[in-house]
PDB file of N, CA and C in Angstrom:
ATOM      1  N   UNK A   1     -15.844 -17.007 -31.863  1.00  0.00           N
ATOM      2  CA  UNK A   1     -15.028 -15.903 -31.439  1.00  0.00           C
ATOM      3  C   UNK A   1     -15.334 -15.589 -29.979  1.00  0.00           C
ATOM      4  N   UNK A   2     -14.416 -15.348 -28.941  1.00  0.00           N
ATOM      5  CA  UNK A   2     -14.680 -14.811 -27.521  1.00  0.00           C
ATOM      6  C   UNK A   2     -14.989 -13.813 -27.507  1.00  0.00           C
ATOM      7  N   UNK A   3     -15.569 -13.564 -26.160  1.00  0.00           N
ATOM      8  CA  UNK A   3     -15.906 -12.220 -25.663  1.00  0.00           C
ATOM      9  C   UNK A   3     -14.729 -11.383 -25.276  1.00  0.00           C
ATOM     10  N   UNK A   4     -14.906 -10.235 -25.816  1.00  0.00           N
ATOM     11  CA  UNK A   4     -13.661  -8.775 -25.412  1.00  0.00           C
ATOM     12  C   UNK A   4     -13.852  -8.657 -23.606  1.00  0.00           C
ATOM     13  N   UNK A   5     -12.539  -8.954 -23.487  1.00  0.00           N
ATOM     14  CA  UNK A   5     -12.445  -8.819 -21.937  1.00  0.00           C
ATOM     15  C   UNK A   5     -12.444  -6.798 -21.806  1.00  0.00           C
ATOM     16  N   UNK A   6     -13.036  -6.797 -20.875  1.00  0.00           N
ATOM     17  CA  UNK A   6     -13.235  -5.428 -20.224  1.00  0.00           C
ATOM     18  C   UNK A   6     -12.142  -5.110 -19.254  1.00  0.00           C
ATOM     19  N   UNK A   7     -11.915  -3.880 -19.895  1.00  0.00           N
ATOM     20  CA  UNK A   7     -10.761  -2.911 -18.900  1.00  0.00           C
ATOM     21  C   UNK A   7     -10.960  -2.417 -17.664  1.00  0.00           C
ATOM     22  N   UNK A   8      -9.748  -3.177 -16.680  1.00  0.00           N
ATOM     23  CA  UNK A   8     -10.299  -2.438 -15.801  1.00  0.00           C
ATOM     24  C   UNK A   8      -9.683  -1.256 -15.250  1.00  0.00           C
ATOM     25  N   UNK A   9     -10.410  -0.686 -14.609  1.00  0.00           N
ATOM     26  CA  UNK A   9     -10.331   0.910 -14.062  1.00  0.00           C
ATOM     27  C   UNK A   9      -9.230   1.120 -13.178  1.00  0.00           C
ATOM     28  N   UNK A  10      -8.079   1.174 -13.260  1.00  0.00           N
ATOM     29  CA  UNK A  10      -6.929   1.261 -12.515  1.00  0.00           C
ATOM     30  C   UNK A  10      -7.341   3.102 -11.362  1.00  0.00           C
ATOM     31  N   UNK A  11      -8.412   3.241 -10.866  1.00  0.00           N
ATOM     32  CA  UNK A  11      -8.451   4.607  -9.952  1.00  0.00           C
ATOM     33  C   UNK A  11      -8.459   4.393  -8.733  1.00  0.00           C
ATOM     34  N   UNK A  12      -8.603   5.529  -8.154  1.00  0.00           N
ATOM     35  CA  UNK A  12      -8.053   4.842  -6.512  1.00  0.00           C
ATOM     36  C   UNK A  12      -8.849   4.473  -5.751  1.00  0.00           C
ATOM     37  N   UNK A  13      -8.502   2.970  -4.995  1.00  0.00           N
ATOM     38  CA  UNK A  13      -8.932   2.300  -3.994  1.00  0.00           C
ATOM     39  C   UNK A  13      -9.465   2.982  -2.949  1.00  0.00           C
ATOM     40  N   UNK A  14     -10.999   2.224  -2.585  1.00  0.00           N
ATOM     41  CA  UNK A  14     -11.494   2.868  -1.339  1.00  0.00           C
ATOM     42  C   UNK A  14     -10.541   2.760  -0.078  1.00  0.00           C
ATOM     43  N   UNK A  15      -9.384   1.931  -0.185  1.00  0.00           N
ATOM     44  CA  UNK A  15      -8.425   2.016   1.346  1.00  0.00           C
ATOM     45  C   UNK A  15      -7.322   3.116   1.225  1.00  0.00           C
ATOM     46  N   UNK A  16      -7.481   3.380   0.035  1.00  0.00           N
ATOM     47  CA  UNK A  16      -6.094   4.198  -0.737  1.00  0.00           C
ATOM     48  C   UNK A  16      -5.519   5.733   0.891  1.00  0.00           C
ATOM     49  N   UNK A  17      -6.349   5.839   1.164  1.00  0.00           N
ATOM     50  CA  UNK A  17      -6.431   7.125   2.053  1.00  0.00           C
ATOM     51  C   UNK A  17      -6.287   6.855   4.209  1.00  0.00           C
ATOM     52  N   UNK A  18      -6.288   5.181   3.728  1.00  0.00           N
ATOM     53  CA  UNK A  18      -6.280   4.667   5.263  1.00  0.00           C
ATOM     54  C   UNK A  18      -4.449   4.745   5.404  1.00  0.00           C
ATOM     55  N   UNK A  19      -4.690   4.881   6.817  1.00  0.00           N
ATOM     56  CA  UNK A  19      -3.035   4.792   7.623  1.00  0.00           C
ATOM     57  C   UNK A  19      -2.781   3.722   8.561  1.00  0.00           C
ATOM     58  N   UNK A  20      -2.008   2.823   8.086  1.00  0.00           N
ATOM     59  CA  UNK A  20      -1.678   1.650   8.722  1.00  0.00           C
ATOM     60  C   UNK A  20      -0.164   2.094   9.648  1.00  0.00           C
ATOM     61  N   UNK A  21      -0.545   1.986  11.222  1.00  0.00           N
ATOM     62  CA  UNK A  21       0.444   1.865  11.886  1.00  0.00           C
ATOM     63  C   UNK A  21       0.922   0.407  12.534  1.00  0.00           C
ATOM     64  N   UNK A  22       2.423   0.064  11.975  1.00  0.00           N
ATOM     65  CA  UNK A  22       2.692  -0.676  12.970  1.00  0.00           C
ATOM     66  C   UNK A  22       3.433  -1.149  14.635  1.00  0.00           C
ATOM     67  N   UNK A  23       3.008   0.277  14.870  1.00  0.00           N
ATOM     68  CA  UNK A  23       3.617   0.563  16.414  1.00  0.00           C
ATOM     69  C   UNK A  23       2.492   1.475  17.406  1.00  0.00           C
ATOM     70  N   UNK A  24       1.986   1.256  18.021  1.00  0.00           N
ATOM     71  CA  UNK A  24       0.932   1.783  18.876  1.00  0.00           C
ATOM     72  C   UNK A  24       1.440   1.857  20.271  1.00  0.00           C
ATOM     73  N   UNK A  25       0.821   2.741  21.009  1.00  0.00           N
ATOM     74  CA  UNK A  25       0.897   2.676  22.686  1.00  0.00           C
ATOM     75  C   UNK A  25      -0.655   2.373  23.122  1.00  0.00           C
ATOM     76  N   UNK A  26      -1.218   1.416  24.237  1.00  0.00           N
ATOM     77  CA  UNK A  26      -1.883   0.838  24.593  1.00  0.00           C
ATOM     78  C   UNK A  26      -2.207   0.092  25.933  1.00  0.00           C
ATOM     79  N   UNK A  27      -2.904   1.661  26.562  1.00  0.00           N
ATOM     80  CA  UNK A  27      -2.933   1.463  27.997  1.00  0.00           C
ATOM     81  C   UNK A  27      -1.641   1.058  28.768  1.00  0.00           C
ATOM     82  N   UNK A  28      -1.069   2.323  28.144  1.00  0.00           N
ATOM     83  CA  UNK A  28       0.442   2.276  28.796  1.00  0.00           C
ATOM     84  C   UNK A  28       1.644   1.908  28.300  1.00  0.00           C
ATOM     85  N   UNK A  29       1.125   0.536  27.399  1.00  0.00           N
ATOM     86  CA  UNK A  29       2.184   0.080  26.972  1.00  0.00           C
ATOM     87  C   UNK A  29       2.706  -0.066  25.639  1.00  0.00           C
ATOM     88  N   UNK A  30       3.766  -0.473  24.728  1.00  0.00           N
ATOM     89  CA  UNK A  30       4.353  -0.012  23.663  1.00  0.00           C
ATOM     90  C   UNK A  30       3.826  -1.699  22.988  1.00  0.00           C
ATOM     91  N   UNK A  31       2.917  -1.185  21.468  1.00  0.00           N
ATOM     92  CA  UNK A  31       2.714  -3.003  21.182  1.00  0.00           C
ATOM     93  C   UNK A  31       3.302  -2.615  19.900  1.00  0.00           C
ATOM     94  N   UNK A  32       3.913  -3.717  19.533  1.00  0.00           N
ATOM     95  CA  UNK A  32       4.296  -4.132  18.063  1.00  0.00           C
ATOM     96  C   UNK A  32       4.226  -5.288  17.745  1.00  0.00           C
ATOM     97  N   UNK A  33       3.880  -5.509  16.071  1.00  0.00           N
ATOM     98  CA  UNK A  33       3.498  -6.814  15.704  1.00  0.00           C
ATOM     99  C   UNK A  33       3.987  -8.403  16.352  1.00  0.00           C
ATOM    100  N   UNK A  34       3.043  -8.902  16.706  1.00  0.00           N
ATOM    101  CA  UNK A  34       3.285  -9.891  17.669  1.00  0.00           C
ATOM    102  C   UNK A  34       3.172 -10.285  19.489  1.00  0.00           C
ATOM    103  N   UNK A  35       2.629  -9.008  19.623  1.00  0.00           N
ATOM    104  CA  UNK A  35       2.309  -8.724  21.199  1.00  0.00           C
ATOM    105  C   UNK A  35       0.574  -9.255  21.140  1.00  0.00           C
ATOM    106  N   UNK A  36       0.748  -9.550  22.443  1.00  0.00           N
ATOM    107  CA  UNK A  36      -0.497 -10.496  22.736  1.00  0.00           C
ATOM    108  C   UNK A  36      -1.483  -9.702  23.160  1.00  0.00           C
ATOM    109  N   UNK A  37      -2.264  -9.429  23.021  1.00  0.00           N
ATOM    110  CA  UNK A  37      -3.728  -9.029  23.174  1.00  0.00           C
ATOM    111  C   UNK A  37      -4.586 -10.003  24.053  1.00  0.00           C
ATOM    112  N   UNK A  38      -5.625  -9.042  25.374  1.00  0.00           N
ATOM    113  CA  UNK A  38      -6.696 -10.026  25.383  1.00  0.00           C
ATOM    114  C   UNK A  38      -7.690  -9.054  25.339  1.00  0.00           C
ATOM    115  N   UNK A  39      -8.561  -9.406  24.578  1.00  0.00           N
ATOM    116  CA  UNK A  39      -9.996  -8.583  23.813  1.00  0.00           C
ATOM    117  C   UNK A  39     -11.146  -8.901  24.854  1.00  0.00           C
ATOM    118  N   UNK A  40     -11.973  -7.800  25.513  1.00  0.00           N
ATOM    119  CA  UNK A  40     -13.039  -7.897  25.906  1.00  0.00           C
ATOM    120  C   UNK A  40     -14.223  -8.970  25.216  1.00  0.00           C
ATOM    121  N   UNK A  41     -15.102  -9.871  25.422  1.00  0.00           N
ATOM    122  CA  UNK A  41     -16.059 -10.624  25.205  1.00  0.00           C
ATOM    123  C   UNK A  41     -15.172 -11.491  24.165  1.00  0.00           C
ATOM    124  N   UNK A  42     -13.928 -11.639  24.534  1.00  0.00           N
ATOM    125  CA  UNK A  42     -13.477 -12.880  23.636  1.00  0.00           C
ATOM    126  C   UNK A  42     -12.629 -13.959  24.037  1.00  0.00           C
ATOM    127  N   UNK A  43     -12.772 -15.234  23.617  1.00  0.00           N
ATOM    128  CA  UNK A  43     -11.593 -16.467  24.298  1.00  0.00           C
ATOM    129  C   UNK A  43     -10.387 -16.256  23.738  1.00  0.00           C
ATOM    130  N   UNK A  44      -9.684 -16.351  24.188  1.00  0.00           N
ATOM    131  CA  UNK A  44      -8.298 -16.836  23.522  1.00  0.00           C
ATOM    132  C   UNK A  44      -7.243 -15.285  23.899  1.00  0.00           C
ATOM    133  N   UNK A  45      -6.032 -15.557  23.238  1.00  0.00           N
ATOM    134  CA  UNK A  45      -4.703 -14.548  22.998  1.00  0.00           C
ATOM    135  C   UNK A  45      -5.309 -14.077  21.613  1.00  0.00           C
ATOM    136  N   UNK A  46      -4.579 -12.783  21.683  1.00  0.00           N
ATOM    137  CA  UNK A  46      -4.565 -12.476  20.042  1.00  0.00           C
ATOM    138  C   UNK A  46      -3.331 -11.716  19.610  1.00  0.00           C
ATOM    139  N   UNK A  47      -3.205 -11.989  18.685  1.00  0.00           N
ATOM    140  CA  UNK A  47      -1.405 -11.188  18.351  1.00  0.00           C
ATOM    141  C   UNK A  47      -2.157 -10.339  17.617  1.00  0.00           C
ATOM    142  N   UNK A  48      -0.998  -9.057  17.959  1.00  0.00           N
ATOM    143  CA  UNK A  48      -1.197  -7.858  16.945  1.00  0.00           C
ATOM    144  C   UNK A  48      -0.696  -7.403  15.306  1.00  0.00           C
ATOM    145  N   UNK A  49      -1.362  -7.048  14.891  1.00  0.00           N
ATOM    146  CA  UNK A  49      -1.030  -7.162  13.365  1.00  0.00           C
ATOM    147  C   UNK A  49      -0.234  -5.215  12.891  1.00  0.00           C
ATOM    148  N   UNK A  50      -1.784  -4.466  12.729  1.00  0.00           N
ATOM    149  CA  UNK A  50      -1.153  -2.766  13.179  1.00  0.00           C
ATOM    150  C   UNK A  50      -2.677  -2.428  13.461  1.00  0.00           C
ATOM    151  N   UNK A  51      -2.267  -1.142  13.610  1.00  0.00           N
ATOM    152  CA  UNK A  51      -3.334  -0.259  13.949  1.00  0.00           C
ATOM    153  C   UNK A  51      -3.699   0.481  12.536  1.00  0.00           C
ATOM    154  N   UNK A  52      -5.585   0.317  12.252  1.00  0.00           N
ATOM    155  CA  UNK A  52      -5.524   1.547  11.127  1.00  0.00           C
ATOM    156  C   UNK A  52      -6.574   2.480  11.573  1.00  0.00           C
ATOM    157  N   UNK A  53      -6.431   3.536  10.359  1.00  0.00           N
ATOM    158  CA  UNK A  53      -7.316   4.791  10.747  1.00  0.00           C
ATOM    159  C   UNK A  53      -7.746   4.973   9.659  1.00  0.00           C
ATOM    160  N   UNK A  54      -9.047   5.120   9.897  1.00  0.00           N
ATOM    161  CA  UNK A  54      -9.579   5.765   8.062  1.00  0.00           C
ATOM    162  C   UNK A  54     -10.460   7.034   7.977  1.00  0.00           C
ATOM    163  N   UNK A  55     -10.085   7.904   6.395  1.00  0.00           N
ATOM    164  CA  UNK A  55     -10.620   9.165   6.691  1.00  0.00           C
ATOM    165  C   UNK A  55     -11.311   9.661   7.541  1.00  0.00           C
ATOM    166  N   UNK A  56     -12.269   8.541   7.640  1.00  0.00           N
ATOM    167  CA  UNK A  56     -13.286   9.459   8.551  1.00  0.00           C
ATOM    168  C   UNK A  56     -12.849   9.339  10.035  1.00  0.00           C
ATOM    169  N   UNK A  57     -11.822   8.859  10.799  1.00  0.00           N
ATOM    170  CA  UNK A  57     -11.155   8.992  11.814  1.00  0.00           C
ATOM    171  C   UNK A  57     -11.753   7.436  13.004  1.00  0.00           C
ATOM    172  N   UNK A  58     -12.236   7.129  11.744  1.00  0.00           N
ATOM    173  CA  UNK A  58     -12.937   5.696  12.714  1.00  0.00           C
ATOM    174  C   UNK A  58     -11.396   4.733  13.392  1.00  0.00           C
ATOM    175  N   UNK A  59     -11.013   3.810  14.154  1.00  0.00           N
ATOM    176  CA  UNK A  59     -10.052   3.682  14.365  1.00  0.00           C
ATOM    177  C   UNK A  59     -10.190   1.868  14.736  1.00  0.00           C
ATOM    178  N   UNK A  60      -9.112   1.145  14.556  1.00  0.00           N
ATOM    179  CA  UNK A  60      -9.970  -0.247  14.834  1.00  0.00           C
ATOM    180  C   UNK A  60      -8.040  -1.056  14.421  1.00  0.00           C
ATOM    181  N   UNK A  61      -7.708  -1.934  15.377  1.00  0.00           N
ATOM    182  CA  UNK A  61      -6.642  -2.869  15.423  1.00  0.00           C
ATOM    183  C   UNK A  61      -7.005  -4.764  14.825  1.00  0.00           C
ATOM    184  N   UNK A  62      -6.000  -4.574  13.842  1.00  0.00           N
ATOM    185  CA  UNK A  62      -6.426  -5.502  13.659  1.00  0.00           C
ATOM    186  C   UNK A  62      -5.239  -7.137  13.838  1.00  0.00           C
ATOM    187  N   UNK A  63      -6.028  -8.204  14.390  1.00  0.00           N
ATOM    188  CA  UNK A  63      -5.418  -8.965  15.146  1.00  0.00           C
ATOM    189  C   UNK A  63      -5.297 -10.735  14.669  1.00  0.00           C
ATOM    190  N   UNK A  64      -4.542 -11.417  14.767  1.00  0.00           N
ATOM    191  CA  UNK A  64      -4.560 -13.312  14.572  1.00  0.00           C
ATOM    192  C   UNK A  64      -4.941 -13.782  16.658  1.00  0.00           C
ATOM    193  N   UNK A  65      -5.675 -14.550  16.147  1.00  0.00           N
ATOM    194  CA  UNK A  65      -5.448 -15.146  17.313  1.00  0.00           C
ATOM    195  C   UNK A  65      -7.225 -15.447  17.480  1.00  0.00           C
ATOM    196  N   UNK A  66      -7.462 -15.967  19.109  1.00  0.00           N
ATOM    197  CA  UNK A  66      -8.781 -16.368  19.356  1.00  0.00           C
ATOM    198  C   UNK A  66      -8.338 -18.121  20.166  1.00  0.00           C
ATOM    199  N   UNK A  67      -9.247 -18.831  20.486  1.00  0.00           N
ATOM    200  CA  UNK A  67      -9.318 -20.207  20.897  1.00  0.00           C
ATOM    201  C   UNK A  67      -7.948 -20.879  20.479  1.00  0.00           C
ATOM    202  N   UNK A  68      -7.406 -21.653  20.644  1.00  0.00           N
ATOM    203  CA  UNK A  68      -6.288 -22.820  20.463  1.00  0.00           C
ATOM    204  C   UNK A  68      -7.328 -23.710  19.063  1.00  0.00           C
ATOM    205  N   UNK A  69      -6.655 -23.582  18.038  1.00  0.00           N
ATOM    206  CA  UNK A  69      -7.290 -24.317  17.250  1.00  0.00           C
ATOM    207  C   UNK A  69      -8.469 -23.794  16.420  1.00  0.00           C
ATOM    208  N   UNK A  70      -8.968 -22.659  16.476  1.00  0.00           N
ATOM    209  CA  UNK A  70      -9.771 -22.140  15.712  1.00  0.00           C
ATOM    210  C   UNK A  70      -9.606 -20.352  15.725  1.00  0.00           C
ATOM    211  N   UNK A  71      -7.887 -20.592  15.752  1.00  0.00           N
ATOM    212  CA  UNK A  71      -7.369 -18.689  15.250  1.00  0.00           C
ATOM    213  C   UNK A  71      -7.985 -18.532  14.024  1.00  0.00           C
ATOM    214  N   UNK A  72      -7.889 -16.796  13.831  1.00  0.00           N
ATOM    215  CA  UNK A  72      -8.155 -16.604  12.042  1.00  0.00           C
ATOM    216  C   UNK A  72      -8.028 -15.059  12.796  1.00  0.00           C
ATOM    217  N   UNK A  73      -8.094 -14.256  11.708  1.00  0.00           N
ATOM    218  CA  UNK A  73      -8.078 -12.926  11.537  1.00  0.00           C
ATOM    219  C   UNK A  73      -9.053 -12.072  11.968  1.00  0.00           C
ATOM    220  N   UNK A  74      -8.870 -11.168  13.091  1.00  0.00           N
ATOM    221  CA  UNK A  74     -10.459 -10.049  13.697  1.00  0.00           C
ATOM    222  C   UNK A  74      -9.940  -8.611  13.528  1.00  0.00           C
ATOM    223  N   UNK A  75     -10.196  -8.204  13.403  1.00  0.00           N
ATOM    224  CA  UNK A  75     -10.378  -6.335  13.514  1.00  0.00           C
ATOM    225  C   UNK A  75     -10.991  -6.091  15.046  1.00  0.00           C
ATOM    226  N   UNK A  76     -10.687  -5.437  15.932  1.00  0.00           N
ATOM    227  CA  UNK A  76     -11.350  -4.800  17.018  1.00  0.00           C
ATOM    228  C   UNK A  76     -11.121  -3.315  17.061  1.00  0.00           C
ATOM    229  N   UNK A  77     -11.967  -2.524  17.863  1.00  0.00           N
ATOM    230  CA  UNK A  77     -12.007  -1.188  17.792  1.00  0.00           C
ATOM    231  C   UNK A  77     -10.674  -1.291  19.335  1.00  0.00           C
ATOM    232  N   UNK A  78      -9.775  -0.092  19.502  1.00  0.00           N
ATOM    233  CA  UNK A  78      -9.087   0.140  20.078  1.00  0.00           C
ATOM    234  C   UNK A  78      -9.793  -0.124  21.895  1.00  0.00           C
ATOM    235  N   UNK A  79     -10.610   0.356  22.254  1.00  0.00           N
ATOM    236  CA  UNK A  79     -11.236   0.439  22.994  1.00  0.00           C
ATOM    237  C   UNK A  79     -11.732  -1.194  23.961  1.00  0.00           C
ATOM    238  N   UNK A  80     -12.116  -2.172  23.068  1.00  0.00           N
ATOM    239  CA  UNK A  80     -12.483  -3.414  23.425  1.00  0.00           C
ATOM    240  C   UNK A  80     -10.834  -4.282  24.003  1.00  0.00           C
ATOM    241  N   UNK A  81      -9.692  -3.698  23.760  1.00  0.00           N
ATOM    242  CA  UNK A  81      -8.472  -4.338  23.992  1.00  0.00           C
ATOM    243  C   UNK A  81      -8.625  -3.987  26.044  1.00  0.00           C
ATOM    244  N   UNK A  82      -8.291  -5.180  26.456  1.00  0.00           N
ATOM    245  CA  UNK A  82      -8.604  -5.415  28.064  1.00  0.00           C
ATOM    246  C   UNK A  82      -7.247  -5.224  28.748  1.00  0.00           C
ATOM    247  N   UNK A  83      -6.316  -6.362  28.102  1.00  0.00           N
ATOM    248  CA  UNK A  83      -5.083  -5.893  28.487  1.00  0.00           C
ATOM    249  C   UNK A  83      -3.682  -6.641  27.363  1.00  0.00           C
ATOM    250  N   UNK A  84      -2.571  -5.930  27.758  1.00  0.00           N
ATOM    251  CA  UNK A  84      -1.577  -6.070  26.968  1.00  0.00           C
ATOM    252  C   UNK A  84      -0.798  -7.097  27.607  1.00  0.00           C
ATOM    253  N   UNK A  85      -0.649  -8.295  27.022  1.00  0.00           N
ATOM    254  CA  UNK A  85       0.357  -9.392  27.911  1.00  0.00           C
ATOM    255  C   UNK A  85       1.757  -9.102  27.790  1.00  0.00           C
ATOM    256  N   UNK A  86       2.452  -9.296  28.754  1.00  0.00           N
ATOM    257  CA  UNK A  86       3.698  -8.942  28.676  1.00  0.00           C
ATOM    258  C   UNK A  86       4.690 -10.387  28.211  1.00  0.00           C
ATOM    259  N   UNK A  87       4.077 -11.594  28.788  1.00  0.00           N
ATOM    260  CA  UNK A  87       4.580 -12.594  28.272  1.00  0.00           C
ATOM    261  C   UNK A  87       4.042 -13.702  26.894  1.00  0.00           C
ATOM    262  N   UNK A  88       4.505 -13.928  26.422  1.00  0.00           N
ATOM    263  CA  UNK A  88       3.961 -14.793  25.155  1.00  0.00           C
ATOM    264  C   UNK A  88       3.550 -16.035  25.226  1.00  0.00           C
ATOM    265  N   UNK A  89       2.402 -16.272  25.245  1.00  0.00           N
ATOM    266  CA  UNK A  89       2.084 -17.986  25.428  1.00  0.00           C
ATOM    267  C   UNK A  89       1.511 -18.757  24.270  1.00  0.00           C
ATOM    268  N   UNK A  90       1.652 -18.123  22.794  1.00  0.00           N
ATOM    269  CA  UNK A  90       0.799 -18.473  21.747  1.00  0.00           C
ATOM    270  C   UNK A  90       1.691 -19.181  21.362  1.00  0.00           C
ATOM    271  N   UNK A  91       1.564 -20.466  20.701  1.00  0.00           N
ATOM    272  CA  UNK A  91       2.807 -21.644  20.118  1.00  0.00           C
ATOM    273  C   UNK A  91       3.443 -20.761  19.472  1.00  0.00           C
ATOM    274  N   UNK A  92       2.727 -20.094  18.349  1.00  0.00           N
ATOM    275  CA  UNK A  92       3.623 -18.944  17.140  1.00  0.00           C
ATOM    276  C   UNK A  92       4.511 -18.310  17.847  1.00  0.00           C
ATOM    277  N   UNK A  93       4.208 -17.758  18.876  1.00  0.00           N
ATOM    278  CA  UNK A  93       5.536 -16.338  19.437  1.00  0.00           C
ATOM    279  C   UNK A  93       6.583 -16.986  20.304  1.00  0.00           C
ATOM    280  N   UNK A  94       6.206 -18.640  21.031  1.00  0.00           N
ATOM    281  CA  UNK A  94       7.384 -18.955  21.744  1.00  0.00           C
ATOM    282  C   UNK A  94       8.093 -19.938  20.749  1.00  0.00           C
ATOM    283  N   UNK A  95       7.993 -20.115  19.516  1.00  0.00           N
ATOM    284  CA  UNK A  95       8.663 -20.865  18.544  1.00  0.00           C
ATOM    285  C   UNK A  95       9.479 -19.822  18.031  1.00  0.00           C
ATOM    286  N   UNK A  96       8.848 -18.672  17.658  1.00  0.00           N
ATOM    287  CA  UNK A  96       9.907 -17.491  17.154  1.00  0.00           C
ATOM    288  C   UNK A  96      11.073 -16.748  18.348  1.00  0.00           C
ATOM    289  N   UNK A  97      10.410 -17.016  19.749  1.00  0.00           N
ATOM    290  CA  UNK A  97      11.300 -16.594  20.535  1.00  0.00           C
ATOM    291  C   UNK A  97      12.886 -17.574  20.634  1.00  0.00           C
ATOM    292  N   UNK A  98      12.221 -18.831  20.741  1.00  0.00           N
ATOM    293  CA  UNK A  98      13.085 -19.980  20.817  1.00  0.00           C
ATOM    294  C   UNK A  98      14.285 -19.960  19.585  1.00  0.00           C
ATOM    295  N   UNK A  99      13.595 -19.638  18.198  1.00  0.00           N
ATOM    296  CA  UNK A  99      14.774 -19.184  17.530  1.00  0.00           C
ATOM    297  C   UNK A  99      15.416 -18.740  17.872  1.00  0.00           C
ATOM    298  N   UNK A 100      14.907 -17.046  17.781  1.00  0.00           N
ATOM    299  CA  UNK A 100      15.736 -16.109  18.203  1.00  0.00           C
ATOM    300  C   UNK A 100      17.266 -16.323  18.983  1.00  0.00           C
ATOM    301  N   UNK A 101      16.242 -17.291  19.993  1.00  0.00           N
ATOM    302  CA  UNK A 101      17.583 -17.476  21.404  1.00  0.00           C
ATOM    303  C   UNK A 101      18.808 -18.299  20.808  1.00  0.00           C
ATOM    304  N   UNK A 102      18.156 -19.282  19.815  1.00  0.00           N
ATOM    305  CA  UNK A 102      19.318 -20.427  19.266  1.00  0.00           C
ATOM    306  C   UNK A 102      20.175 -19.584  18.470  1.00  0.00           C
ATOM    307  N   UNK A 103      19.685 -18.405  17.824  1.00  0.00           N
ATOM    308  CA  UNK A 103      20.268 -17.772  16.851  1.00  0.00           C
ATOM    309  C   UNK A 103      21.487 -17.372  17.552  1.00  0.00           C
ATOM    310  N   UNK A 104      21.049 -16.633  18.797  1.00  0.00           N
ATOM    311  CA  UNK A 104      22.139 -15.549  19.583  1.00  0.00           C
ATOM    312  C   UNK A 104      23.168 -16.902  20.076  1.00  0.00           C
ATOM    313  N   UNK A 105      22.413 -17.617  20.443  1.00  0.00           N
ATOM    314  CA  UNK A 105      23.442 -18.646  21.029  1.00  0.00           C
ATOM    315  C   UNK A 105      24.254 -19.250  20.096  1.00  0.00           C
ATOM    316  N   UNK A 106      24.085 -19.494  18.692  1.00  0.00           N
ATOM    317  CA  UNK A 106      25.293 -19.480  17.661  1.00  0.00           C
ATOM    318  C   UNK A 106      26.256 -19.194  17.523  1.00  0.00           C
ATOM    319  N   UNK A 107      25.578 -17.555  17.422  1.00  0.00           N
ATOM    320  CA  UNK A 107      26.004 -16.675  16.906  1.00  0.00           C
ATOM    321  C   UNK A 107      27.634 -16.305  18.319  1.00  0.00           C
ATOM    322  N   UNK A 108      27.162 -16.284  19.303  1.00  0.00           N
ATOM    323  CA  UNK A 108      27.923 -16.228  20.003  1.00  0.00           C
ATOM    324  C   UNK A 108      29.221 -17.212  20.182  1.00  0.00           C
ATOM    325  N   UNK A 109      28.857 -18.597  19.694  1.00  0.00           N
ATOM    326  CA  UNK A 109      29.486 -20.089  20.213  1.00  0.00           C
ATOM    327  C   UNK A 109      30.577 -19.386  19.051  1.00  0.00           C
ATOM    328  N   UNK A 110      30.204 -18.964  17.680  1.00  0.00           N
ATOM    329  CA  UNK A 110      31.025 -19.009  16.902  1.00  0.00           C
ATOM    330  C   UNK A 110      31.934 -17.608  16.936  1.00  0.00           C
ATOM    331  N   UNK A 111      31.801 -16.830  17.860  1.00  0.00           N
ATOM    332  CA  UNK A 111      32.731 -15.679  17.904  1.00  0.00           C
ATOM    333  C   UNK A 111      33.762 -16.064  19.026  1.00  0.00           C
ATOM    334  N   UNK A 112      33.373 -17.077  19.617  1.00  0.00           N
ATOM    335  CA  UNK A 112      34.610 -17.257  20.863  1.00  0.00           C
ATOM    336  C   UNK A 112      35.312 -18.449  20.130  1.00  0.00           C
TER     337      UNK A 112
END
């Protein structure tokens, strides 16, 4: 005979109370998911994911990006962000831009 699987406790999550923004202003400028980041003491671009805040008012952005070839996922505190790129140089954001453009350019060929 098996063992009785144990119930689990459906109560609320220690994140349950955090606030995920995905639109921030940042040293001036307006970032939303996909704006490039460059992080104090770090190599690489980093794209933005959102900004969170948790009860206790601690505050920290969290980001993809790092070296060409060895991206993965970081959290940084607001503060360590150096500057906001205005242009996109990460393969990911000029492949999605490049859509974009083919899209409009369709989209257009087929209304005239």
């Amino acid at each position: 005979m098996g063992r009785k699987k144990k119930s689990v406790s459906t109560g609320p999550k220690p994140n349950d109370s955090w606030i995920y923004l995905k639109e921030i202003q940042i040293n001036g400028r307006n970032v939303s998911p996909g704006t490039e980041l460059k992080i104090t003491g770090e190599r690489g671009r980093f794209r933005f994911i959102h900004h969170v805040t948790n009860h206790n008012g601690v505050q920290w952005v969290d980001v993809w990006g790092g070296p060409k070839g060895a991206e993965n996922c970081r959290s940084f505190r607001p503060d360590r962000i150096k500057r906001v790129h205005y242009k996109n140089q990460t393969v990911e954001n000029l492949a999605a831009e490049y859509k974009e453009k083919r899209k409009a350019i369709k989209a257009e060929e087929e209304s005239n």
